[in-house]
PDB file of N, CA and C in Angstrom:
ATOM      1  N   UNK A   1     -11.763  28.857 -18.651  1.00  0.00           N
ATOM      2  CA  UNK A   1     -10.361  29.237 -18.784  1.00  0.00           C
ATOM      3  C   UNK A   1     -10.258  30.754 -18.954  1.00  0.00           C
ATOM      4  N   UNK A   2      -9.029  31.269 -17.911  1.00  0.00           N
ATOM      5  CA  UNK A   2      -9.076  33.068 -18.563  1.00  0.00           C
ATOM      6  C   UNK A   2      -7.896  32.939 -19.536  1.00  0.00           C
ATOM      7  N   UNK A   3      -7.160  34.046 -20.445  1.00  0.00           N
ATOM      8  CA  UNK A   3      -6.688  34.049 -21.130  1.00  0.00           C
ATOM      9  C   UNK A   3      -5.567  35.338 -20.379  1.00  0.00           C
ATOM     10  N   UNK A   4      -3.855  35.055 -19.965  1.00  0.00           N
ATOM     11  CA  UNK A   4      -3.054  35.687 -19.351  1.00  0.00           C
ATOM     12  C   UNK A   4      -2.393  36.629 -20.461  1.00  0.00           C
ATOM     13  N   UNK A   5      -2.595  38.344 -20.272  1.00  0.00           N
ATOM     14  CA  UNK A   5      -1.973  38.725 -21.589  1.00  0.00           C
ATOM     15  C   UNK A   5      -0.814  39.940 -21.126  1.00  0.00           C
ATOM     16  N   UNK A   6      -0.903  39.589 -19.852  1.00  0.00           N
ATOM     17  CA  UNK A   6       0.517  40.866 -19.134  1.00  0.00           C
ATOM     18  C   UNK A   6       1.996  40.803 -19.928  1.00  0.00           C
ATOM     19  N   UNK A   7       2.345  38.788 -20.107  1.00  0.00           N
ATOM     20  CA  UNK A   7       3.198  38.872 -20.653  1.00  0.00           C
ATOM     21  C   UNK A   7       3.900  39.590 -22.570  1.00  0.00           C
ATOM     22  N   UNK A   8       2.453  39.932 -22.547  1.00  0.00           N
ATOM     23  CA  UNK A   8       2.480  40.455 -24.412  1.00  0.00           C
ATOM     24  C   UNK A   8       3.546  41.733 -23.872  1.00  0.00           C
ATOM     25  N   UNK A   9       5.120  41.543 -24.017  1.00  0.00           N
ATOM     26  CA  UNK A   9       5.443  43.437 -24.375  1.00  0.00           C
ATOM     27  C   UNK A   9       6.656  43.422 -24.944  1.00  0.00           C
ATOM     28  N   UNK A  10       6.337  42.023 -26.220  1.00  0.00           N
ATOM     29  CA  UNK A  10       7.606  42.112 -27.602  1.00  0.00           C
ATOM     30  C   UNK A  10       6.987  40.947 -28.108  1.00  0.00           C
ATOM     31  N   UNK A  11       7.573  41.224 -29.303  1.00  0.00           N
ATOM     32  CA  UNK A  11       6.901  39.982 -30.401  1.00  0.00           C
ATOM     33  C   UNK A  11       6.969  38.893 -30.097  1.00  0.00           C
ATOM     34  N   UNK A  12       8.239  38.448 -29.325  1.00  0.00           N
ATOM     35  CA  UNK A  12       8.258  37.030 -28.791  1.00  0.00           C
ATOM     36  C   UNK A  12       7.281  36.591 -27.932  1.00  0.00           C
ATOM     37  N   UNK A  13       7.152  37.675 -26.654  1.00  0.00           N
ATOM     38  CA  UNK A  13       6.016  37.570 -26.017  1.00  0.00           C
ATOM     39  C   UNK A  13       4.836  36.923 -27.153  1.00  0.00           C
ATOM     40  N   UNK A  14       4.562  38.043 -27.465  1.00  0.00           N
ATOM     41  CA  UNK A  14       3.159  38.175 -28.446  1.00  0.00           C
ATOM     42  C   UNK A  14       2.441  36.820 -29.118  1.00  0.00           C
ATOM     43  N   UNK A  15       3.578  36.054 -28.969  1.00  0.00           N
ATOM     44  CA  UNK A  15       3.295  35.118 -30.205  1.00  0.00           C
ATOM     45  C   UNK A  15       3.007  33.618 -28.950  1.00  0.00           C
ATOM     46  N   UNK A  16       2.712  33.709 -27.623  1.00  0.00           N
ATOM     47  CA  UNK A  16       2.932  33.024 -26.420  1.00  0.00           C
ATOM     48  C   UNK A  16       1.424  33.467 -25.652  1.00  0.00           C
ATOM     49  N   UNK A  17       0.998  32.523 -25.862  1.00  0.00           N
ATOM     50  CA  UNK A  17      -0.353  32.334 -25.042  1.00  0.00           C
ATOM     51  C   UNK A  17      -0.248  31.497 -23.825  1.00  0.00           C
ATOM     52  N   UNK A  18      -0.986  32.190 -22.532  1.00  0.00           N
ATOM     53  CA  UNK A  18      -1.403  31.658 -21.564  1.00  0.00           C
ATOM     54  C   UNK A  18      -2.560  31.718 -21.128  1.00  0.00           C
ATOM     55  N   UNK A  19      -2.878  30.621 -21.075  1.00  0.00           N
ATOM     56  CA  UNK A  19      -4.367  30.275 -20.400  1.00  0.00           C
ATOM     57  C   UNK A  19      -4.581  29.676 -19.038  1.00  0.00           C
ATOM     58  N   UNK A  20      -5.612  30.489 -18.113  1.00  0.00           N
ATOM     59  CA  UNK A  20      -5.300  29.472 -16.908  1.00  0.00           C
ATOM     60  C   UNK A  20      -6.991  28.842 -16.578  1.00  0.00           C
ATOM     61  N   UNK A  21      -6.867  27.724 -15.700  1.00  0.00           N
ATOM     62  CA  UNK A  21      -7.938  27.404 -14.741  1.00  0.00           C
ATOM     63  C   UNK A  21      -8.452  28.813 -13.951  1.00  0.00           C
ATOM     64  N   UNK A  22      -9.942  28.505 -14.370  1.00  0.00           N
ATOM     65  CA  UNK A  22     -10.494  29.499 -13.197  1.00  0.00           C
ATOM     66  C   UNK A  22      -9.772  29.630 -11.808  1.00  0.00           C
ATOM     67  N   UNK A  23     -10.203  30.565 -11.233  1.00  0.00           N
ATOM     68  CA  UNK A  23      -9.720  30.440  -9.797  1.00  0.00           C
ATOM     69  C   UNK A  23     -10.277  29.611  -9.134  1.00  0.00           C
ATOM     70  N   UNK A  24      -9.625  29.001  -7.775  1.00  0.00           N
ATOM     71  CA  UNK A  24     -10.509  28.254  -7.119  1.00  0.00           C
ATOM     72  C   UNK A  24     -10.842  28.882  -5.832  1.00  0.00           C
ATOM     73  N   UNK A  25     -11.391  27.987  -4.907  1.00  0.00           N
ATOM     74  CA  UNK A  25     -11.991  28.746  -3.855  1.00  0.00           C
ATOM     75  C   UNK A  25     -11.110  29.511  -2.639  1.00  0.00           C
ATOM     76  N   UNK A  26      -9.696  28.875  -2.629  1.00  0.00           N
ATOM     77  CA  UNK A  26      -8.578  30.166  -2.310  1.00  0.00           C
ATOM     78  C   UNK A  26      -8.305  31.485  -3.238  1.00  0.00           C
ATOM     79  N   UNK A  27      -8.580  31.549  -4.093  1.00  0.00           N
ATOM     80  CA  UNK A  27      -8.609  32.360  -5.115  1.00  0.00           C
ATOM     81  C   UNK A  27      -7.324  31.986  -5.982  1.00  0.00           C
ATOM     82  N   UNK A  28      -7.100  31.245  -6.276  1.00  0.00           N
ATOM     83  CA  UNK A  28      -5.242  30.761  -6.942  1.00  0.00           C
ATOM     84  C   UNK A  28      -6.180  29.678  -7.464  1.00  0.00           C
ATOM     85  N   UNK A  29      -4.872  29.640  -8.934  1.00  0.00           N
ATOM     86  CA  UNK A  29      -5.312  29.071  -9.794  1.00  0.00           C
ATOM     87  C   UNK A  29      -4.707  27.489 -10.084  1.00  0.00           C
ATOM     88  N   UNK A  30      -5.061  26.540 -10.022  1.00  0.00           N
ATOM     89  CA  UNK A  30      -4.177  25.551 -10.451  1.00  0.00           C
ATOM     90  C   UNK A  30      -3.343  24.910 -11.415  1.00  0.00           C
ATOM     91  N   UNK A  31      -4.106  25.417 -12.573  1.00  0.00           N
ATOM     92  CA  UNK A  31      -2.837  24.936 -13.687  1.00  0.00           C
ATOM     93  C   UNK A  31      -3.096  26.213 -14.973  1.00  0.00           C
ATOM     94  N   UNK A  32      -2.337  26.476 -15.387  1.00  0.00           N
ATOM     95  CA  UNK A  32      -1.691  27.172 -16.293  1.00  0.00           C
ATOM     96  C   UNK A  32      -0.867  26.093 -18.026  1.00  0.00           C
ATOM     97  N   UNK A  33      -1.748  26.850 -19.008  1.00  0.00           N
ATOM     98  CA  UNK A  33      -1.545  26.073 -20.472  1.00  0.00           C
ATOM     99  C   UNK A  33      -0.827  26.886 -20.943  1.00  0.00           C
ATOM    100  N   UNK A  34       0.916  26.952 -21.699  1.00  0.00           N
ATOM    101  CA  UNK A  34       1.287  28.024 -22.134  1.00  0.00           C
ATOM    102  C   UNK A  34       1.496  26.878 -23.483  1.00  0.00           C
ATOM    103  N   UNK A  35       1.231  27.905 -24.975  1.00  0.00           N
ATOM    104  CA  UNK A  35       1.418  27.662 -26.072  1.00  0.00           C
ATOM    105  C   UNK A  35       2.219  28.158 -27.019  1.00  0.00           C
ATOM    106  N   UNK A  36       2.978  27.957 -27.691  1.00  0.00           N
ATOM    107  CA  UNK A  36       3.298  28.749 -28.996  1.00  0.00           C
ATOM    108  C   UNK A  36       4.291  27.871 -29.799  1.00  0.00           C
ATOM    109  N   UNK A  37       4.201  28.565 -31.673  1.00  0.00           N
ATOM    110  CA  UNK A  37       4.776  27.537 -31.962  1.00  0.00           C
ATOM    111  C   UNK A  37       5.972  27.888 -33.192  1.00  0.00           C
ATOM    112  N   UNK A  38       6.516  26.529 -33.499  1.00  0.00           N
ATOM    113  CA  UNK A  38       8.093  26.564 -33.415  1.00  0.00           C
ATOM    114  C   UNK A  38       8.132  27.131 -34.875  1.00  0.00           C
ATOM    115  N   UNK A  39       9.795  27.438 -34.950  1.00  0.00           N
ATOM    116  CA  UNK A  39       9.839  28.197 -36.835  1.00  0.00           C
ATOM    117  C   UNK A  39       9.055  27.041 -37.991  1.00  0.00           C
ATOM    118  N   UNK A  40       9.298  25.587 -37.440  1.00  0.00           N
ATOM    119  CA  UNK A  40       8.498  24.969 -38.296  1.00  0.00           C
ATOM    120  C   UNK A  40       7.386  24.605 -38.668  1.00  0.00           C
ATOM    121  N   UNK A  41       6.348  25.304 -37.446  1.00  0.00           N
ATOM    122  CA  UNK A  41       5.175  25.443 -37.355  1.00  0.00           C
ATOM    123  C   UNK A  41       4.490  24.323 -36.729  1.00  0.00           C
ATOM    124  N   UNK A  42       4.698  23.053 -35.766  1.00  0.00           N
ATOM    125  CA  UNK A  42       4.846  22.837 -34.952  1.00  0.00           C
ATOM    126  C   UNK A  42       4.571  23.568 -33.370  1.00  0.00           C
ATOM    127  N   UNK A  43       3.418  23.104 -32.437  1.00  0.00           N
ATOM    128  CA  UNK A  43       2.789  23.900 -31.673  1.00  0.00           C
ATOM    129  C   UNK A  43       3.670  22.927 -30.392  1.00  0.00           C
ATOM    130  N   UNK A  44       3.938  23.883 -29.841  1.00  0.00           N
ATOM    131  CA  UNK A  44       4.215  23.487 -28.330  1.00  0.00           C
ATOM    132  C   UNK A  44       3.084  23.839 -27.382  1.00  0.00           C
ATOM    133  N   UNK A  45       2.837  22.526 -26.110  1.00  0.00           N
ATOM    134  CA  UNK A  45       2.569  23.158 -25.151  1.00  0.00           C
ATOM    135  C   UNK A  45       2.756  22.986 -24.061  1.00  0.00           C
ATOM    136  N   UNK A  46       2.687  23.407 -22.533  1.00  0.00           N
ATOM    137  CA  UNK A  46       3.518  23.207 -21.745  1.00  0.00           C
ATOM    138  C   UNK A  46       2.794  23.402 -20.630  1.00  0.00           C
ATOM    139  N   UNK A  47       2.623  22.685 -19.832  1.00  0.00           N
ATOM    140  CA  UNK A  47       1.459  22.968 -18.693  1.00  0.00           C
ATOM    141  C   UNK A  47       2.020  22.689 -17.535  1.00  0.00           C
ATOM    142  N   UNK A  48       1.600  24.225 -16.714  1.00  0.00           N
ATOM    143  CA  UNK A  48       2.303  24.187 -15.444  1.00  0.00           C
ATOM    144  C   UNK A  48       1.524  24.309 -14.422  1.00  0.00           C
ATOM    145  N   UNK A  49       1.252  22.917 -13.360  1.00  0.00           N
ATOM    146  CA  UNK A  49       0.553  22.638 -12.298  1.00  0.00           C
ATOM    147  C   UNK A  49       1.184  23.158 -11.069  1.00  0.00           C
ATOM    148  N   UNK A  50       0.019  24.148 -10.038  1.00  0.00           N
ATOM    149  CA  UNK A  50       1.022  24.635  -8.854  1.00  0.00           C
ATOM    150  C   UNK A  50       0.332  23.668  -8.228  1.00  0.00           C
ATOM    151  N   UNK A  51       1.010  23.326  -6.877  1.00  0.00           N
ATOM    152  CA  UNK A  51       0.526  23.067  -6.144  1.00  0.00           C
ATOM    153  C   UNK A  51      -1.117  23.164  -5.525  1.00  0.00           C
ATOM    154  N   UNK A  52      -1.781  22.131  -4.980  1.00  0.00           N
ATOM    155  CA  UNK A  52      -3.085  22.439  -4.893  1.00  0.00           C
ATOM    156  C   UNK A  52      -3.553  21.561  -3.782  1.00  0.00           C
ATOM    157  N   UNK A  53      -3.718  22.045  -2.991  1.00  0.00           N
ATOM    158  CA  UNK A  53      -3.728  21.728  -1.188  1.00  0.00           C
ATOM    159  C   UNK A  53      -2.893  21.619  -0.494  1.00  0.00           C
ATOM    160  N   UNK A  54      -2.964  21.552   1.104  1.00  0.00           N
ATOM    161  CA  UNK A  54      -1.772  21.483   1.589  1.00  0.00           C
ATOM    162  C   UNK A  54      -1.276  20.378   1.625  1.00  0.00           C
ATOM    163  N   UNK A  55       0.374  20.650   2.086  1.00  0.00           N
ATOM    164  CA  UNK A  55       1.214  19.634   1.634  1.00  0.00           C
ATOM    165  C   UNK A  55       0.942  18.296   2.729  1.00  0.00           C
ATOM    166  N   UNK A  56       0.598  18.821   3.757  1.00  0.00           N
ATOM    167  CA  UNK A  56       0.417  17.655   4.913  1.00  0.00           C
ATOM    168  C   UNK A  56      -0.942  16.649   4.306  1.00  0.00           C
ATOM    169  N   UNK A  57      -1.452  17.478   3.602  1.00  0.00           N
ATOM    170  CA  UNK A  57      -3.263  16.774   3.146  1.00  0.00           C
ATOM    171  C   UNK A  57      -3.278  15.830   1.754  1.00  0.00           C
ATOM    172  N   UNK A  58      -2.503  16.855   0.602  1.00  0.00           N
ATOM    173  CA  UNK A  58      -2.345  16.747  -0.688  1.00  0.00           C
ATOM    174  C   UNK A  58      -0.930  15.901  -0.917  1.00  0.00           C
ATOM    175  N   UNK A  59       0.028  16.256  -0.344  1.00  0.00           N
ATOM    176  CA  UNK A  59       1.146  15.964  -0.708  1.00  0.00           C
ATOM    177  C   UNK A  59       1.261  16.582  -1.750  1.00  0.00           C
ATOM    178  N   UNK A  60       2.898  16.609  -2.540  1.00  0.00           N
ATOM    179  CA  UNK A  60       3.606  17.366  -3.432  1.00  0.00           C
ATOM    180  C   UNK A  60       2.701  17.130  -4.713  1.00  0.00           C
ATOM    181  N   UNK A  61       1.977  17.830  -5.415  1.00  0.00           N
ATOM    182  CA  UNK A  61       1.806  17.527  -6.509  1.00  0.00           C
ATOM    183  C   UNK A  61       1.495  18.577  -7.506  1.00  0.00           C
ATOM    184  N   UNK A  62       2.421  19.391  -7.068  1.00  0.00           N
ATOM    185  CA  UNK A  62       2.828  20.707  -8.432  1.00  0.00           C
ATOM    186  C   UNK A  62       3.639  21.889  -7.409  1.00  0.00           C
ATOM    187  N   UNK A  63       4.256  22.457  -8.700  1.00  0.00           N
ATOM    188  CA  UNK A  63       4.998  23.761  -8.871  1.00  0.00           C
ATOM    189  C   UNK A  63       4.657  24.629  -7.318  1.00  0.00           C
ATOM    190  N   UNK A  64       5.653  25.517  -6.872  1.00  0.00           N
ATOM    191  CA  UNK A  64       5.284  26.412  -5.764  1.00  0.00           C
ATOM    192  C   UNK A  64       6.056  27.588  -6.517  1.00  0.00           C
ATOM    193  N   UNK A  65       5.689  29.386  -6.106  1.00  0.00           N
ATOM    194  CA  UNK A  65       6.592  30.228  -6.715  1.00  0.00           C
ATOM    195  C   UNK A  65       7.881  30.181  -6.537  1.00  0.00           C
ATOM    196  N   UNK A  66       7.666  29.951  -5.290  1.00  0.00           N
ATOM    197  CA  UNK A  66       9.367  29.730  -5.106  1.00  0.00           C
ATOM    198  C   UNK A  66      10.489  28.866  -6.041  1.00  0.00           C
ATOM    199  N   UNK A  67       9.762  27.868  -6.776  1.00  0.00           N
ATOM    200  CA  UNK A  67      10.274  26.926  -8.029  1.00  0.00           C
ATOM    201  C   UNK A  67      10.624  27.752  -9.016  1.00  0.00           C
ATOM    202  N   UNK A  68       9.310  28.670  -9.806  1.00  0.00           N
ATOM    203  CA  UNK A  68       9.430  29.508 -10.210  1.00  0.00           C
ATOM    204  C   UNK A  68      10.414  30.599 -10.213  1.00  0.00           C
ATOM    205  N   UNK A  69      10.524  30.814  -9.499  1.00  0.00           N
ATOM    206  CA  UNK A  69      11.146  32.105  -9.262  1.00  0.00           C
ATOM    207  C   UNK A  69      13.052  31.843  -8.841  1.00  0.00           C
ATOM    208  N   UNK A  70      12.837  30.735  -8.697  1.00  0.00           N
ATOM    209  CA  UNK A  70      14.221  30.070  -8.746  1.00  0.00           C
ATOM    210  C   UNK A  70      14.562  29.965  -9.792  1.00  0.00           C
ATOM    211  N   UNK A  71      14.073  29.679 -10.604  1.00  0.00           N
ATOM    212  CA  UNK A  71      14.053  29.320 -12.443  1.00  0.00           C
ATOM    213  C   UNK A  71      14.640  30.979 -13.355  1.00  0.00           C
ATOM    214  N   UNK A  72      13.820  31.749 -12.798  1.00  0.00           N
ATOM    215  CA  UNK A  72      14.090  32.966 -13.103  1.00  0.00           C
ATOM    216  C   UNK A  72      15.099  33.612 -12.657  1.00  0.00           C
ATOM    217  N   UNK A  73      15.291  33.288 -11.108  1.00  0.00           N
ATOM    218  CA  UNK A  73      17.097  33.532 -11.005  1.00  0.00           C
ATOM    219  C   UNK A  73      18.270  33.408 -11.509  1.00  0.00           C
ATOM    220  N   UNK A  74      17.473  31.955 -11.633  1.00  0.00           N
ATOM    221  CA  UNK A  74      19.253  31.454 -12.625  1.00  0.00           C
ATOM    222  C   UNK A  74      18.995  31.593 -13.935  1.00  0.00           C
ATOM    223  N   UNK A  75      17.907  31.777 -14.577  1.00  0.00           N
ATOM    224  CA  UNK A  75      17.946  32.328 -16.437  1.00  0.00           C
ATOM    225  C   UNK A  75      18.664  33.862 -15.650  1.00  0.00           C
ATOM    226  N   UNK A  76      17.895  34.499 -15.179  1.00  0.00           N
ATOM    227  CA  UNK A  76      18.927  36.234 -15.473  1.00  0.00           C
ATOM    228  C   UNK A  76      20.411  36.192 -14.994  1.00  0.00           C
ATOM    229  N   UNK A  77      20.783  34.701 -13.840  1.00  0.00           N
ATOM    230  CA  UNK A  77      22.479  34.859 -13.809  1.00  0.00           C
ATOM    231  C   UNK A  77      22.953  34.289 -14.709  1.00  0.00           C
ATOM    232  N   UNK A  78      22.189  33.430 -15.342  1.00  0.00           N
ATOM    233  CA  UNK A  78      22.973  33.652 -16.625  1.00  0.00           C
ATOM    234  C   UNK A  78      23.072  34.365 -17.835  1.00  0.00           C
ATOM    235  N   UNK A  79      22.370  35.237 -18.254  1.00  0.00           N
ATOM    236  CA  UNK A  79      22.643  36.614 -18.526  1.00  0.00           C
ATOM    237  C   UNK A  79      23.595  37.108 -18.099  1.00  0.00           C
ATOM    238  N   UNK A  80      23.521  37.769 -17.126  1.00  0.00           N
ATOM    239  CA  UNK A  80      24.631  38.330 -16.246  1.00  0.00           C
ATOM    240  C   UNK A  80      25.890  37.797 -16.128  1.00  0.00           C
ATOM    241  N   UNK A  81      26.598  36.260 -16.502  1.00  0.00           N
ATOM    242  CA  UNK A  81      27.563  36.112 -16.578  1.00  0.00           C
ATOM    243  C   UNK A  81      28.385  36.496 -18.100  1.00  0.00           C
ATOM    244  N   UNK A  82      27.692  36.778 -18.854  1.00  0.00           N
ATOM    245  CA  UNK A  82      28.406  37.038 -20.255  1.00  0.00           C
ATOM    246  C   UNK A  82      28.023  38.431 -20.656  1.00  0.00           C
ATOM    247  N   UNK A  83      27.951  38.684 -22.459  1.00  0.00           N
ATOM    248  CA  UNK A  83      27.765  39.640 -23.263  1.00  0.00           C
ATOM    249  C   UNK A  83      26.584  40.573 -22.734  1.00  0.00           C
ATOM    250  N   UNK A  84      25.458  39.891 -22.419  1.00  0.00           N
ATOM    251  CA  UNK A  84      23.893  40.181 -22.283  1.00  0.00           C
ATOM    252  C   UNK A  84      24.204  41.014 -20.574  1.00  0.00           C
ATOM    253  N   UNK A  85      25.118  41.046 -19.832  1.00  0.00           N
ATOM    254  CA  UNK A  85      24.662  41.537 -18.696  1.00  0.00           C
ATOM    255  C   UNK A  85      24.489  43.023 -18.640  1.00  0.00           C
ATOM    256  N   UNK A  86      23.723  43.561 -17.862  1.00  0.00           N
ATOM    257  CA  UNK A  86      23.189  44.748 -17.966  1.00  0.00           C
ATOM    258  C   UNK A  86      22.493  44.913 -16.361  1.00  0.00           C
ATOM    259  N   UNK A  87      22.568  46.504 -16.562  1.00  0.00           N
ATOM    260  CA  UNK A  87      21.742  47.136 -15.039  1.00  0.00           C
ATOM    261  C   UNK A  87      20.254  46.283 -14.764  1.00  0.00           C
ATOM    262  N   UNK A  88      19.761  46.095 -15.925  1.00  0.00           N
ATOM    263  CA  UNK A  88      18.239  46.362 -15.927  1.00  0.00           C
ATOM    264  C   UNK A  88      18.365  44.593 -15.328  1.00  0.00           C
ATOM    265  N   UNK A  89      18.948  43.712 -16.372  1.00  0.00           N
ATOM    266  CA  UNK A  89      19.150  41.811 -15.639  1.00  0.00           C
ATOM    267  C   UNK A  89      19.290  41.646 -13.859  1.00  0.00           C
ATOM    268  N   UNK A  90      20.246  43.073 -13.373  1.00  0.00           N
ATOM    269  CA  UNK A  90      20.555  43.181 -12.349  1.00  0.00           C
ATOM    270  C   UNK A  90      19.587  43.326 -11.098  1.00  0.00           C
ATOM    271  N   UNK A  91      18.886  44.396 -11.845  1.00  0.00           N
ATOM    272  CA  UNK A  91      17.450  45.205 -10.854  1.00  0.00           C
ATOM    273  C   UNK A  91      16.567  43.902 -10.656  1.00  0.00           C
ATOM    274  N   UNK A  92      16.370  43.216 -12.338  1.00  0.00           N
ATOM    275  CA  UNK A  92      15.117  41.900 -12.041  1.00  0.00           C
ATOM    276  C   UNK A  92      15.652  41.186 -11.236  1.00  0.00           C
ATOM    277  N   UNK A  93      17.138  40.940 -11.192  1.00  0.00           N
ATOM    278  CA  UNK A  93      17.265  39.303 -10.453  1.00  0.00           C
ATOM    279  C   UNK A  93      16.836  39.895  -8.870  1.00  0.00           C
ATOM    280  N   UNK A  94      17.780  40.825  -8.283  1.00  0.00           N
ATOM    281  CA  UNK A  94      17.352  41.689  -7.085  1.00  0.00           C
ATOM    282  C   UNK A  94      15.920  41.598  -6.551  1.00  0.00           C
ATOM    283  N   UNK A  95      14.898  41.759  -7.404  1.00  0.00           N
ATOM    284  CA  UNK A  95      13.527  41.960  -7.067  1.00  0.00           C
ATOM    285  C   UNK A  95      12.690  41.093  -7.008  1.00  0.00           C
ATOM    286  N   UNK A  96      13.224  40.137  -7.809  1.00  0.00           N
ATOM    287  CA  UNK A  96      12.708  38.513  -7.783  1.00  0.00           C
ATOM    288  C   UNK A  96      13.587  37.497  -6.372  1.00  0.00           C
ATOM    289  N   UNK A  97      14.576  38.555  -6.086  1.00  0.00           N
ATOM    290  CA  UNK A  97      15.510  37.007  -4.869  1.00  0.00           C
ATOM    291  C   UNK A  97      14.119  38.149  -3.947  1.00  0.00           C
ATOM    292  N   UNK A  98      14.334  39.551  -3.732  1.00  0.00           N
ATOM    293  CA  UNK A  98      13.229  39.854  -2.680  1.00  0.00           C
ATOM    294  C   UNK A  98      11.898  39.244  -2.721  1.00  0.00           C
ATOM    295  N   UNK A  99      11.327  39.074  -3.210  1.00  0.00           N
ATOM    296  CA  UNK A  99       9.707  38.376  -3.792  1.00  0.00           C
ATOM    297  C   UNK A  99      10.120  37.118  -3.088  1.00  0.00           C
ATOM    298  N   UNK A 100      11.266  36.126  -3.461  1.00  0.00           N
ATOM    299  CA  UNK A 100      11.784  35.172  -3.025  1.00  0.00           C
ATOM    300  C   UNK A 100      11.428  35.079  -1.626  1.00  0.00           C
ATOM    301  N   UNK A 101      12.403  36.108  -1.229  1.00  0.00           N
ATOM    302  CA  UNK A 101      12.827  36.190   0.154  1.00  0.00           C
ATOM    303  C   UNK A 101      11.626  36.288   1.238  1.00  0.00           C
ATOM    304  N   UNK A 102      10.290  36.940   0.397  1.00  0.00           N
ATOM    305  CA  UNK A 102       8.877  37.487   1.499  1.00  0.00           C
ATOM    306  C   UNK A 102       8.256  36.145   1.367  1.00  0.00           C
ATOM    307  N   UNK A 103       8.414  34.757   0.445  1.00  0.00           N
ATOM    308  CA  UNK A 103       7.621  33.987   0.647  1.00  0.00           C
ATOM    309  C   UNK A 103       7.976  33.318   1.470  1.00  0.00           C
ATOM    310  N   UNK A 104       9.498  33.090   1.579  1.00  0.00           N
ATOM    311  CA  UNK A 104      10.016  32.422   2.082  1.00  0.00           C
ATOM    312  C   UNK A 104       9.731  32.896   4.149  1.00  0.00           C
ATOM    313  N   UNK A 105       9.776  34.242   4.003  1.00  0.00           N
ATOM    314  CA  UNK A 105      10.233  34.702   5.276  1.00  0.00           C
ATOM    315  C   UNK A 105       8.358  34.699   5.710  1.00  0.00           C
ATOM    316  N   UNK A 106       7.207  34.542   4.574  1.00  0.00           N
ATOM    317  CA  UNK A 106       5.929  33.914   5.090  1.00  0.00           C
ATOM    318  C   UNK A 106       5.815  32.543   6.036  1.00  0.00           C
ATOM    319  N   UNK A 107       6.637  31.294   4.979  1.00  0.00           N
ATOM    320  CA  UNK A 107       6.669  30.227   5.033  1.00  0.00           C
ATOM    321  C   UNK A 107       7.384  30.077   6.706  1.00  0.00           C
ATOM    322  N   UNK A 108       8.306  30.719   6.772  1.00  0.00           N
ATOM    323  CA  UNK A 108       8.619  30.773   8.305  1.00  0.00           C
ATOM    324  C   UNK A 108       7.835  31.120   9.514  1.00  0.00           C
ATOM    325  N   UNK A 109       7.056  32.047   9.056  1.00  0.00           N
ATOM    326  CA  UNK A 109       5.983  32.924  10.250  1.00  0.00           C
ATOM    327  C   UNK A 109       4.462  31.635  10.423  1.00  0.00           C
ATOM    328  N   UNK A 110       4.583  30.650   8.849  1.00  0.00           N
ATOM    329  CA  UNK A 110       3.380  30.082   9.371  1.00  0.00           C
ATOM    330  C   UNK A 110       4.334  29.094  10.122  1.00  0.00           C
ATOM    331  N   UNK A 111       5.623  28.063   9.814  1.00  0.00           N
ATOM    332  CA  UNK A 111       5.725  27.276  10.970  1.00  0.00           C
ATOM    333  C   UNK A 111       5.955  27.420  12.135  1.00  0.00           C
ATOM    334  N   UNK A 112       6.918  28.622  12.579  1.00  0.00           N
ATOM    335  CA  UNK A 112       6.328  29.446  13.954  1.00  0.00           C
ATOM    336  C   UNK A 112       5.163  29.217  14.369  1.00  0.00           C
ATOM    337  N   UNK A 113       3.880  28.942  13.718  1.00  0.00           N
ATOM    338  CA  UNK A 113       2.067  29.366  14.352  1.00  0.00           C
ATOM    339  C   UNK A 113       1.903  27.757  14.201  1.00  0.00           C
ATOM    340  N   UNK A 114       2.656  26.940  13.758  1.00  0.00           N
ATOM    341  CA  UNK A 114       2.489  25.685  13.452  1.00  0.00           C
ATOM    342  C   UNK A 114       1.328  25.636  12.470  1.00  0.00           C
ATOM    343  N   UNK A 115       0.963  26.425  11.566  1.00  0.00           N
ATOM    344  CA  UNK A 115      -0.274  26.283  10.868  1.00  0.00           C
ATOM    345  C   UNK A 115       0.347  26.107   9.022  1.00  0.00           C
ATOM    346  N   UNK A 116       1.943  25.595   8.926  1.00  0.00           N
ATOM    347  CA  UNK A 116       2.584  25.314   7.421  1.00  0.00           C
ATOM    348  C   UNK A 116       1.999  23.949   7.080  1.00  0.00           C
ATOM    349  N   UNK A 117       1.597  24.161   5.770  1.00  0.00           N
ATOM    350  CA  UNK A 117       1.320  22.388   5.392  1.00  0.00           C
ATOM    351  C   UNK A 117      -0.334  22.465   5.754  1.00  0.00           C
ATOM    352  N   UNK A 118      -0.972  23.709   6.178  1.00  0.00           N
ATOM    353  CA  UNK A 118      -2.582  23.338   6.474  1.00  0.00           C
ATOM    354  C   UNK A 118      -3.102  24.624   5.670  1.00  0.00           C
ATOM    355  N   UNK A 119      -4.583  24.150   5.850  1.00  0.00           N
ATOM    356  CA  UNK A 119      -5.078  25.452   5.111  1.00  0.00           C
ATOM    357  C   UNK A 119      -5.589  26.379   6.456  1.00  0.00           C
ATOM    358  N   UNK A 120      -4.907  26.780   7.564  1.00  0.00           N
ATOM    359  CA  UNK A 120      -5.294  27.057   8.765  1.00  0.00           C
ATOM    360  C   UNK A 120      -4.489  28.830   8.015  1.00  0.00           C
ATOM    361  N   UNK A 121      -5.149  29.634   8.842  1.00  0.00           N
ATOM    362  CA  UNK A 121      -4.145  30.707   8.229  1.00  0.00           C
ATOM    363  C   UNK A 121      -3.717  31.498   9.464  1.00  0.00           C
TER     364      UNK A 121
END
């Protein structure tokens, strides 16, 4: 297991451990352990499986970024609809629909080559 520590940059962070599966032989990791625990001291944990082969081979059986990152859209619009909105909520959501937008506009270029759903690249 490695130990993920980018997200440490506030106490809340801080107090939020992630651990992932080695890499595998695509170099991507398959599941991800996030921990931390509640005012009553009480441990949460929460484990997030991506996807792991292709979909034509494997079928659906975990998370893609694009899930992700959908998730993160709509936490910062909602920010952005009340008290909390700000430039900076604005810039992330922006940079995350682009991130969005390059996987997506990947996901197109492989079914064009007919090679989506394989590990063909």
């Amino acid at each position: 297991m490695r130990t993920i520590t980018l997200h440490r940059t506030n106490e809340c962070n801080s107090q939020i451990t992630i651990e992932a599966d080695d890499r595998n032989e695509t170099g991507a990791t398959r599941n991800y352990l996030v921990r931390w625990y509640e005012r009553d001291g009480s441990g949460v944990e929460v484990e997030i499986p991506f996807q792991y082969g292709p979909l034509k081979e494997a079928g659906n059986n975990g998370l893609t970024l694009e899930v992700l990152l959908a998730i993160c859209i709509d936490q910062l619009q909602g920010h952005q609809s009340n008290k909390y909105a700000c430039r900076e909520n604005a810039l992330a959501t922006t940079k995350i629909e682009e991130a969005f937008h390059w996987l997506e506009h990947r996901t197109r270029l492989r079914e064009a080559r007919g090679v989506e759903g394989t590990h063909e690249v």
